[in-house]
PDB file of N, CA and C in Angstrom:
ATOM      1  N   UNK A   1       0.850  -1.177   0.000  1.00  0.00           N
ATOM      2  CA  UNK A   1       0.000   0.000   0.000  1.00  0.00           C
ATOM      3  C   UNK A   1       0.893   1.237   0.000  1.00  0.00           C
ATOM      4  N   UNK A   2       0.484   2.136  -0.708  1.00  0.00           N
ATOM      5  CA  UNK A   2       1.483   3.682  -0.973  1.00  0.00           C
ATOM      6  C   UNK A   2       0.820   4.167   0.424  1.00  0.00           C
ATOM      7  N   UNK A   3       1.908   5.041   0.861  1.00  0.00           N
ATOM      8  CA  UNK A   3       1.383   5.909   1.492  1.00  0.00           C
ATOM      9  C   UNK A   3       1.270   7.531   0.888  1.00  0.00           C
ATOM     10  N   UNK A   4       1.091   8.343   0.570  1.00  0.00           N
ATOM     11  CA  UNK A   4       0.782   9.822   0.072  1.00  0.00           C
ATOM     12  C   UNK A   4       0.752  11.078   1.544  1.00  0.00           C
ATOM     13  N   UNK A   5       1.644  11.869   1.350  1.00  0.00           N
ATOM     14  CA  UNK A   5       1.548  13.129   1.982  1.00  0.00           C
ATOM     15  C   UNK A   5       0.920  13.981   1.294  1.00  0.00           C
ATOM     16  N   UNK A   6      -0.103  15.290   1.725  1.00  0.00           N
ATOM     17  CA  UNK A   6      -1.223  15.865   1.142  1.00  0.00           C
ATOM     18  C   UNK A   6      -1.369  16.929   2.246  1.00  0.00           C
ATOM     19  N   UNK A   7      -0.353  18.200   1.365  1.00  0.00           N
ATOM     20  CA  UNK A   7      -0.728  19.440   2.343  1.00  0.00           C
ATOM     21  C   UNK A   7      -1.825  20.175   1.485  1.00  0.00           C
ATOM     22  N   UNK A   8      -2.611  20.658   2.729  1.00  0.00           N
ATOM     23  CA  UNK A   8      -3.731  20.976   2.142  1.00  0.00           C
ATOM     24  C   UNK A   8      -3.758  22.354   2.837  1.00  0.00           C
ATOM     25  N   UNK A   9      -3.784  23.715   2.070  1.00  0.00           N
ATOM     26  CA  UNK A   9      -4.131  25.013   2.467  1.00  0.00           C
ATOM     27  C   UNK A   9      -5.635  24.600   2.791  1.00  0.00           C
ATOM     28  N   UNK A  10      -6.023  25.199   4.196  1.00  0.00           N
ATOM     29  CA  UNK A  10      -7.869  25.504   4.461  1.00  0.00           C
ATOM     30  C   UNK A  10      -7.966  27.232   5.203  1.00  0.00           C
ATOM     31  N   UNK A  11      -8.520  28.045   4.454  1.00  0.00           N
ATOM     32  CA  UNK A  11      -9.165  29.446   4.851  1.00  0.00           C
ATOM     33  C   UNK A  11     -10.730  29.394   5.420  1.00  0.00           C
ATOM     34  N   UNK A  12     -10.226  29.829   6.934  1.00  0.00           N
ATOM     35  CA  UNK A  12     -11.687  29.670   7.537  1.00  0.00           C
ATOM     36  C   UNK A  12     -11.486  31.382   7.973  1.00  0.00           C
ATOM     37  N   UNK A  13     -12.629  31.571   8.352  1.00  0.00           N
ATOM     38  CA  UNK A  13     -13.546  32.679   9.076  1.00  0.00           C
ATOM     39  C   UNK A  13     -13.854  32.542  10.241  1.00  0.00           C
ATOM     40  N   UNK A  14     -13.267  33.400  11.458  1.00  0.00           N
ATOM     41  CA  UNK A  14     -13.396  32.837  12.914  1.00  0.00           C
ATOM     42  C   UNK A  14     -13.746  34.190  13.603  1.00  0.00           C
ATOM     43  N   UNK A  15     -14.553  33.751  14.983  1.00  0.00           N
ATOM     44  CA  UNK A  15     -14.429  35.090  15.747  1.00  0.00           C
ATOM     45  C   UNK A  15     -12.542  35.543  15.870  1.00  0.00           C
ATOM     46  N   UNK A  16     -12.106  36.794  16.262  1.00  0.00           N
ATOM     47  CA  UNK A  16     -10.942  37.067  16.832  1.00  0.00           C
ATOM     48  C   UNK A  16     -10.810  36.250  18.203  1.00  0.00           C
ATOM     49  N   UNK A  17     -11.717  35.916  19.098  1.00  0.00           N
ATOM     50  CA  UNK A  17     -11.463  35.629  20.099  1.00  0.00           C
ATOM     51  C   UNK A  17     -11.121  34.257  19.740  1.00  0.00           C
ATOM     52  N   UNK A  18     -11.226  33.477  19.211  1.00  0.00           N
ATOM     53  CA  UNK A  18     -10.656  32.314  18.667  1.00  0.00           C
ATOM     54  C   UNK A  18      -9.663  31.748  18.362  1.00  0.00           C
ATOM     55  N   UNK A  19      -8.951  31.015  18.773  1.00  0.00           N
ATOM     56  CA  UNK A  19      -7.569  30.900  18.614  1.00  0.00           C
ATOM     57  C   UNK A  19      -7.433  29.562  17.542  1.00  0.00           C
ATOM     58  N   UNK A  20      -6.316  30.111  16.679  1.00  0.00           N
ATOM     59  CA  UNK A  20      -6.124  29.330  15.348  1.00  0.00           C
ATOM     60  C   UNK A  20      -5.455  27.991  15.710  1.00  0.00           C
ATOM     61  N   UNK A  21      -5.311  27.907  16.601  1.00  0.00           N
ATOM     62  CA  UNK A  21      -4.651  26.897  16.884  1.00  0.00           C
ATOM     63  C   UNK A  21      -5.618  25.472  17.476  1.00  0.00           C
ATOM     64  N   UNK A  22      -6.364  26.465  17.813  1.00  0.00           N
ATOM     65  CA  UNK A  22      -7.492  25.086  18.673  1.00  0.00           C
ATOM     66  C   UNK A  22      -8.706  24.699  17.457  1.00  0.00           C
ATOM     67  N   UNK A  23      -8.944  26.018  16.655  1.00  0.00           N
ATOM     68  CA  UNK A  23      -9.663  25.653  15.445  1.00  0.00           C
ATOM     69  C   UNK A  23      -8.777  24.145  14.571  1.00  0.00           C
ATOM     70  N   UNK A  24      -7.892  24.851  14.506  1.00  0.00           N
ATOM     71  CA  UNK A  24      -7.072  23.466  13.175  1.00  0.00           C
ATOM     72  C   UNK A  24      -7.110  22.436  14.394  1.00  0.00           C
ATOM     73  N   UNK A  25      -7.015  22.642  15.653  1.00  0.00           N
ATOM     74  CA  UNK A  25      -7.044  20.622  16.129  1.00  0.00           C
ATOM     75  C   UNK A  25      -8.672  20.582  16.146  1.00  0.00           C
ATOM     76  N   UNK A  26      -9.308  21.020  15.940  1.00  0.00           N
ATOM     77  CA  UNK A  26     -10.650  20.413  15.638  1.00  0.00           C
ATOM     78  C   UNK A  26     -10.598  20.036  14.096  1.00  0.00           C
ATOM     79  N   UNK A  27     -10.556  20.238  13.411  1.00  0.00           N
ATOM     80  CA  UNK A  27     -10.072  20.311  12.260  1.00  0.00           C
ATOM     81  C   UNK A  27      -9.292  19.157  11.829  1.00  0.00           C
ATOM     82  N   UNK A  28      -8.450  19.122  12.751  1.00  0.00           N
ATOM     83  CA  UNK A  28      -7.623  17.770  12.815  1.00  0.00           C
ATOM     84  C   UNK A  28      -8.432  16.774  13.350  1.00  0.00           C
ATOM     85  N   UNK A  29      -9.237  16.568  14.330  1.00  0.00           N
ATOM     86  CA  UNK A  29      -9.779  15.556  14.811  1.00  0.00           C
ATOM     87  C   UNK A  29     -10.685  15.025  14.134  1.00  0.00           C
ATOM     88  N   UNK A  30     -11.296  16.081  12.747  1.00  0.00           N
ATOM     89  CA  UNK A  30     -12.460  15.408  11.872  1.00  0.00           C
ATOM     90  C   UNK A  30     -11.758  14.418  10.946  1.00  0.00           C
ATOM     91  N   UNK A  31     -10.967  15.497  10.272  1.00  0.00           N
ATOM     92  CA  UNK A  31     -10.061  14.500   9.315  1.00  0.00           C
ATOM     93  C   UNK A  31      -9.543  13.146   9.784  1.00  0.00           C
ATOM     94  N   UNK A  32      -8.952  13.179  11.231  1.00  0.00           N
ATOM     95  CA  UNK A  32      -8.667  12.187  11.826  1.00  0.00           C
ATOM     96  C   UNK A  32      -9.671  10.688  11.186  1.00  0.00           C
ATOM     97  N   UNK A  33     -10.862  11.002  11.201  1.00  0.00           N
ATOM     98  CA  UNK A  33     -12.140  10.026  11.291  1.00  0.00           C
ATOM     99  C   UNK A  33     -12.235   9.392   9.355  1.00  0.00           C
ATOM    100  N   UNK A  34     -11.527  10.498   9.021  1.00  0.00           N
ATOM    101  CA  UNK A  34     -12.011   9.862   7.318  1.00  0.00           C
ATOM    102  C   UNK A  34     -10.990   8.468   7.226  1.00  0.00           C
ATOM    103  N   UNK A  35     -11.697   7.459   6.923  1.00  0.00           N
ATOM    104  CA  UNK A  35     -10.963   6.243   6.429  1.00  0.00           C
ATOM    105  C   UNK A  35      -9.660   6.314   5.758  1.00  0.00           C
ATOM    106  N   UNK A  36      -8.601   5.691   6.576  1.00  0.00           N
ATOM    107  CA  UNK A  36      -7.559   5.810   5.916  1.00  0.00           C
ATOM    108  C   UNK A  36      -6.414   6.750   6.559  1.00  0.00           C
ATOM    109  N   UNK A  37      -6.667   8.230   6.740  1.00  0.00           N
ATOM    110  CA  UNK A  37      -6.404   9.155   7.347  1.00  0.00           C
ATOM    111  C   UNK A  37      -5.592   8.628   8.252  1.00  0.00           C
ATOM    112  N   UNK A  38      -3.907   8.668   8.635  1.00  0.00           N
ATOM    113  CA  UNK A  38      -2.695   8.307   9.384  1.00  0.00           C
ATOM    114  C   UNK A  38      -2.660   9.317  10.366  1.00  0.00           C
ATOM    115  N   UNK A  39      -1.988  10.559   9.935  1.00  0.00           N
ATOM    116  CA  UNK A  39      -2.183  11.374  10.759  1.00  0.00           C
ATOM    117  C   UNK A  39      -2.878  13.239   9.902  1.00  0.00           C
ATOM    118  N   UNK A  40      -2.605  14.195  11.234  1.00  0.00           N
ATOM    119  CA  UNK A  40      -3.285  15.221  10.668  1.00  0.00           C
ATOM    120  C   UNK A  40      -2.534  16.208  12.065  1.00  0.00           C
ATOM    121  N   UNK A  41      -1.848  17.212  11.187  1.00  0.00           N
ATOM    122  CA  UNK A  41      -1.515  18.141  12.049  1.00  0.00           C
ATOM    123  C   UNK A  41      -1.158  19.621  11.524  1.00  0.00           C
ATOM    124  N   UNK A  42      -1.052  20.480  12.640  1.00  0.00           N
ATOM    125  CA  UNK A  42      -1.014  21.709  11.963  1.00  0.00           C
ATOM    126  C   UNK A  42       0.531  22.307  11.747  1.00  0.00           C
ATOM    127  N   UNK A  43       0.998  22.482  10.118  1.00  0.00           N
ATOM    128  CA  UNK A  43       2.155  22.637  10.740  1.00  0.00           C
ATOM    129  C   UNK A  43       2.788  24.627  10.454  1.00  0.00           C
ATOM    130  N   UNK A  44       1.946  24.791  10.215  1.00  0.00           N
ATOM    131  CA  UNK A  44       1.974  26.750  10.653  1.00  0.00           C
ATOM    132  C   UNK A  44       0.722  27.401  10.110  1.00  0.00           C
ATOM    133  N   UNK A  45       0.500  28.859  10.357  1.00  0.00           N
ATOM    134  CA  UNK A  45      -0.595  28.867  10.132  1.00  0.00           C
ATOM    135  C   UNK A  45      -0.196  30.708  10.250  1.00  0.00           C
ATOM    136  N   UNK A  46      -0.993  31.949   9.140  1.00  0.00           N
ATOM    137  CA  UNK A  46      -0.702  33.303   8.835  1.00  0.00           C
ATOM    138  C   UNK A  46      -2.413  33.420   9.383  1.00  0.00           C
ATOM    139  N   UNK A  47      -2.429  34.803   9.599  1.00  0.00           N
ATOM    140  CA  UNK A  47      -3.366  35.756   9.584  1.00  0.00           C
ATOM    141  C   UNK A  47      -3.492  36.872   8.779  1.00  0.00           C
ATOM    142  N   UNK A  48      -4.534  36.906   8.168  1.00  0.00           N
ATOM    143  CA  UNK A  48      -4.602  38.040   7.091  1.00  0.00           C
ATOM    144  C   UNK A  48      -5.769  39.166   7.879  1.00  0.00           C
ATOM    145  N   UNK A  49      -4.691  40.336   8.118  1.00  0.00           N
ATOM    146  CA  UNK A  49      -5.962  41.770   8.547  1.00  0.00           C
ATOM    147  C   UNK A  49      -6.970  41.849   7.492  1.00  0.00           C
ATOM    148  N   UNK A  50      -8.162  41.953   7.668  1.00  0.00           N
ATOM    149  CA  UNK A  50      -9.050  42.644   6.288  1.00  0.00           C
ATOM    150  C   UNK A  50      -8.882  44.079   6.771  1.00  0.00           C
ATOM    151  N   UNK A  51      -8.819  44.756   4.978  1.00  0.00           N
ATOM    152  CA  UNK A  51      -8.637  46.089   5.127  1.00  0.00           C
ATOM    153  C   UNK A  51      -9.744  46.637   4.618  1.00  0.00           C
ATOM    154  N   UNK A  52      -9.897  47.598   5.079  1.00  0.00           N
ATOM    155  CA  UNK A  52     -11.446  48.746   4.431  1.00  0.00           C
ATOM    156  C   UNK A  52     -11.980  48.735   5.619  1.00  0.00           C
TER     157      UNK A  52
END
């Protein structure tokens, strides 16, 4: 059986009070569940200000 690495950019929309970090381990824990799925982790993560 191959195994495959698969980085995947995901852009979410969060309150500020939210921390990006606890979002992606939820995030991680779904993916966790899809068949197959080895592991799942976050390995950095930017913030973009909206301007206007």
């Amino acid at each position: 059986m191959a195994v495959t690495n698969l980085f995947i950019k995901v852009e979410i929309e969060h309150d500020q009070r939210e921390e990006p970090q606890k979002l992606s381990a939820e995030i991680c824990r779904n993916i966790l569940k899809v068949h197959g799925v080895r592991s799942a982790e976050l390995s950095s993560f930017t913030t973009v200000e909206e301007s206007g």
